[in-house]
Protein backbone atom coordinates (compact mmCIF):
# COMPACT_ATOMS: atom_id res chain seq x y z
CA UNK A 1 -18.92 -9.93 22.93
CA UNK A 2 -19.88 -11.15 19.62
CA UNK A 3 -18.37 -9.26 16.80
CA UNK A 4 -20.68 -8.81 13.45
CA UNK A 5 -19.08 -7.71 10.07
CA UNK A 6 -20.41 -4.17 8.97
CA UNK A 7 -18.57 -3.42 6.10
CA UNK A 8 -15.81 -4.98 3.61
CA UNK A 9 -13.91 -3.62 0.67
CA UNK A 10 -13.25 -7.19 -1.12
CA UNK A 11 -10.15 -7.39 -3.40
CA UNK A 12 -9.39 -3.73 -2.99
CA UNK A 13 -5.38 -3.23 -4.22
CA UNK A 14 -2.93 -1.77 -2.30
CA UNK A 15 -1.60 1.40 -3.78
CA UNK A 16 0.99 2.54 -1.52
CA UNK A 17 2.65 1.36 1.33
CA UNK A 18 4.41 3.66 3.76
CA UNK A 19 6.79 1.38 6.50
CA UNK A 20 7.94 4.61 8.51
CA UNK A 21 5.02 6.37 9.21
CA UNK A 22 2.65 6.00 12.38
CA UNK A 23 0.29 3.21 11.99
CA UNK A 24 -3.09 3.40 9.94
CA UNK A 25 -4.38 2.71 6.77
CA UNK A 26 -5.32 5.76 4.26
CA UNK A 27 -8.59 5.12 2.03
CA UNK A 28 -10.77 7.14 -0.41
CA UNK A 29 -13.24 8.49 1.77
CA UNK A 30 -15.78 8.27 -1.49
CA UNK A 31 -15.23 4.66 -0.98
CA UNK A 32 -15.48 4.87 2.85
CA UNK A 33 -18.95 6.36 2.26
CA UNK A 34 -20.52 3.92 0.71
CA UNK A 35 -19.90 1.32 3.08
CA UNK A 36 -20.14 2.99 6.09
CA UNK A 37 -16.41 3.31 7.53
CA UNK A 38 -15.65 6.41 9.50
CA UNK A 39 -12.41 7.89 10.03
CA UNK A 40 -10.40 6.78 13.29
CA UNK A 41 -12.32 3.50 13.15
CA UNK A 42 -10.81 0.75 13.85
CA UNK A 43 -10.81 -2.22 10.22
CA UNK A 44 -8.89 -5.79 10.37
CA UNK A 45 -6.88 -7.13 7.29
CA UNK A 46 -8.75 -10.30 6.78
CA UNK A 47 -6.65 -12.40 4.10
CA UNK A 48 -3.09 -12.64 4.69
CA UNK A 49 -2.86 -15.16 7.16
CA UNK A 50 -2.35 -12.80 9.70
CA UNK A 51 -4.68 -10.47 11.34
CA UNK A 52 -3.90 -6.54 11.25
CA UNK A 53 -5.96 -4.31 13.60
CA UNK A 54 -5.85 -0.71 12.97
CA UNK A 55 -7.64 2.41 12.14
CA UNK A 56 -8.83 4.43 8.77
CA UNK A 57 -7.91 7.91 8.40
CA UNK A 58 -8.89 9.46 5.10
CA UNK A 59 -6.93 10.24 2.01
CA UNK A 60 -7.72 12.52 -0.71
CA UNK A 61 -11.43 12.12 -2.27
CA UNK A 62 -11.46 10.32 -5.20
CA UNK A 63 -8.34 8.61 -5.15
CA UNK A 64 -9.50 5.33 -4.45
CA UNK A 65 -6.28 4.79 -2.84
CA UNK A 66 -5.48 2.24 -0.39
CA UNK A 67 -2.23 3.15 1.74
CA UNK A 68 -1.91 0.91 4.96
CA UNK A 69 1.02 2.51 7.41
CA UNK A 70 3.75 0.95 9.73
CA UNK A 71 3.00 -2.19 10.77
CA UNK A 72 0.26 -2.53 8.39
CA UNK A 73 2.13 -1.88 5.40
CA UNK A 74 3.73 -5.16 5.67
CA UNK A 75 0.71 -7.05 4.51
CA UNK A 76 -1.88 -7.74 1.42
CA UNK A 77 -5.59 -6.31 2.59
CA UNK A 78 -9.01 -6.88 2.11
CA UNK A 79 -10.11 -4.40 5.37
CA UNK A 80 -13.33 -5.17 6.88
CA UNK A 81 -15.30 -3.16 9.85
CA UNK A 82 -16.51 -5.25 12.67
CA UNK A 83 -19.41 -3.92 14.51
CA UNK A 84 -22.72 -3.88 13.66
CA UNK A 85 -24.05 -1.01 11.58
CA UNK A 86 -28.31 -1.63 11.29
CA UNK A 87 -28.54 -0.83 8.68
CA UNK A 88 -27.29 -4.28 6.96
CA UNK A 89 -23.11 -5.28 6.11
CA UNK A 90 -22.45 -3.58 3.12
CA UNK A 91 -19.31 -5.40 0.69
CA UNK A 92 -17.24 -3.31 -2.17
CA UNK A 93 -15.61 -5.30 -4.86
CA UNK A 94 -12.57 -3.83 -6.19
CA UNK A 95 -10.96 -4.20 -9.92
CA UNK A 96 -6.95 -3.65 -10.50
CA UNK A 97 -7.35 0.26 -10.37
CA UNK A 98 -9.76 0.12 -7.54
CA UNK A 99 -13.09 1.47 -9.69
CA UNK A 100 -15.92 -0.55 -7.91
CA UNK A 101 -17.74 -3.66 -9.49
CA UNK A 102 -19.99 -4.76 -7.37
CA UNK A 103 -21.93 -3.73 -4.24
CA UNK A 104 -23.45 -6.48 -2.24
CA UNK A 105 -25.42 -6.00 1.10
CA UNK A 106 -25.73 -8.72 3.31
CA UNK A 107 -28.90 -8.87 5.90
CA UNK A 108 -30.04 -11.19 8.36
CA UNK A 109 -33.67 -10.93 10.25
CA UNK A 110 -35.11 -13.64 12.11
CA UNK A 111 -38.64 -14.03 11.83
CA UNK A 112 -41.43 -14.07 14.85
CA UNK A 113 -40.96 -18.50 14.69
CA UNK A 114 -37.22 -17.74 15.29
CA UNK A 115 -35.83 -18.51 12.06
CA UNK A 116 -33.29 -16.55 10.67
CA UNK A 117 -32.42 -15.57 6.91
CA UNK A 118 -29.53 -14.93 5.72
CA UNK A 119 -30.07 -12.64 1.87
CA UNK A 120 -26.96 -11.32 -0.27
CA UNK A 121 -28.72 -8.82 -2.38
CA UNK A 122 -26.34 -7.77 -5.56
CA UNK A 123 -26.28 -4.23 -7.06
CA UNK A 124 -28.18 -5.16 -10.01
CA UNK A 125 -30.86 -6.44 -7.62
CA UNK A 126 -30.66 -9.85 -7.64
CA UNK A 127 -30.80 -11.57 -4.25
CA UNK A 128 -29.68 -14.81 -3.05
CA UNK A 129 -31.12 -16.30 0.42
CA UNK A 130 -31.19 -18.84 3.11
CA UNK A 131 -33.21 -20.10 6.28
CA UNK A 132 -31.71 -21.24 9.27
CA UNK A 133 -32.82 -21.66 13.24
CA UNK A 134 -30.48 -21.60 15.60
């Protein structure tokens, strides 16, 4: 099984953290929406040196809160959804109050000569790219 990154919310700030309740994390579903993340599915904490698997249920619209639960709350975040949307990997960045900066979307084709590429296009348009065969 080869896992593909679908979705990331990049430098988003932990607002809460709740030890003693049942494992999950709690995000702005406003924020869930634009990259894709349903509730019940399952993210991993990417950056602090351990990995955390577990699984989104929504907080209140608008919050732009990001409450992970249990075991979770024990760690610093940047949550990411493996598994491969189609529709290309979309990436949030995050400032202090978790307002959104940037929106990236990540794509990779491979051409009918077998070469992939690899584009980052930013949200104001500019795209970044790269050529590869495996």
């Amino acid at each position: 099984m080869r896992k593909v990154l679908a979705a990331k919310l990049h430098g988003i700030h932990v607002t809460e953290a709740n030890l003693h309740y049942h494992g999950w994390i709690t995000l702005d579903p406003d924020q869930c929406r634009e990259v894709g993340i349903l509730p019940m599915e399952f993210v991993e904490n990417e950056n602090s040196g351990t990995r955390i698997s577990t699984y989104v249920i929504f907080g209140e619209r608008g919050s732009r809160c990001c409450v992970p639960n249990g075991a979770a709350a024990r760690t610093r975040a940047t949550w990411t959804r493996r598994k491969s949307s189609g529709r290309g990997q979309r990436s949030l960045t995050f400032d202090r109050e978790n307002h959104i900066t940037d929106r990236l979307t990540y794509s990779v084709t491979r051409d009918g000569a077998g070469v992939y590429c690899f584009d980052i296009a930013g949200g104001a348009g500019d795209t970044k790219s790269s050529r590869f065969k495996l």
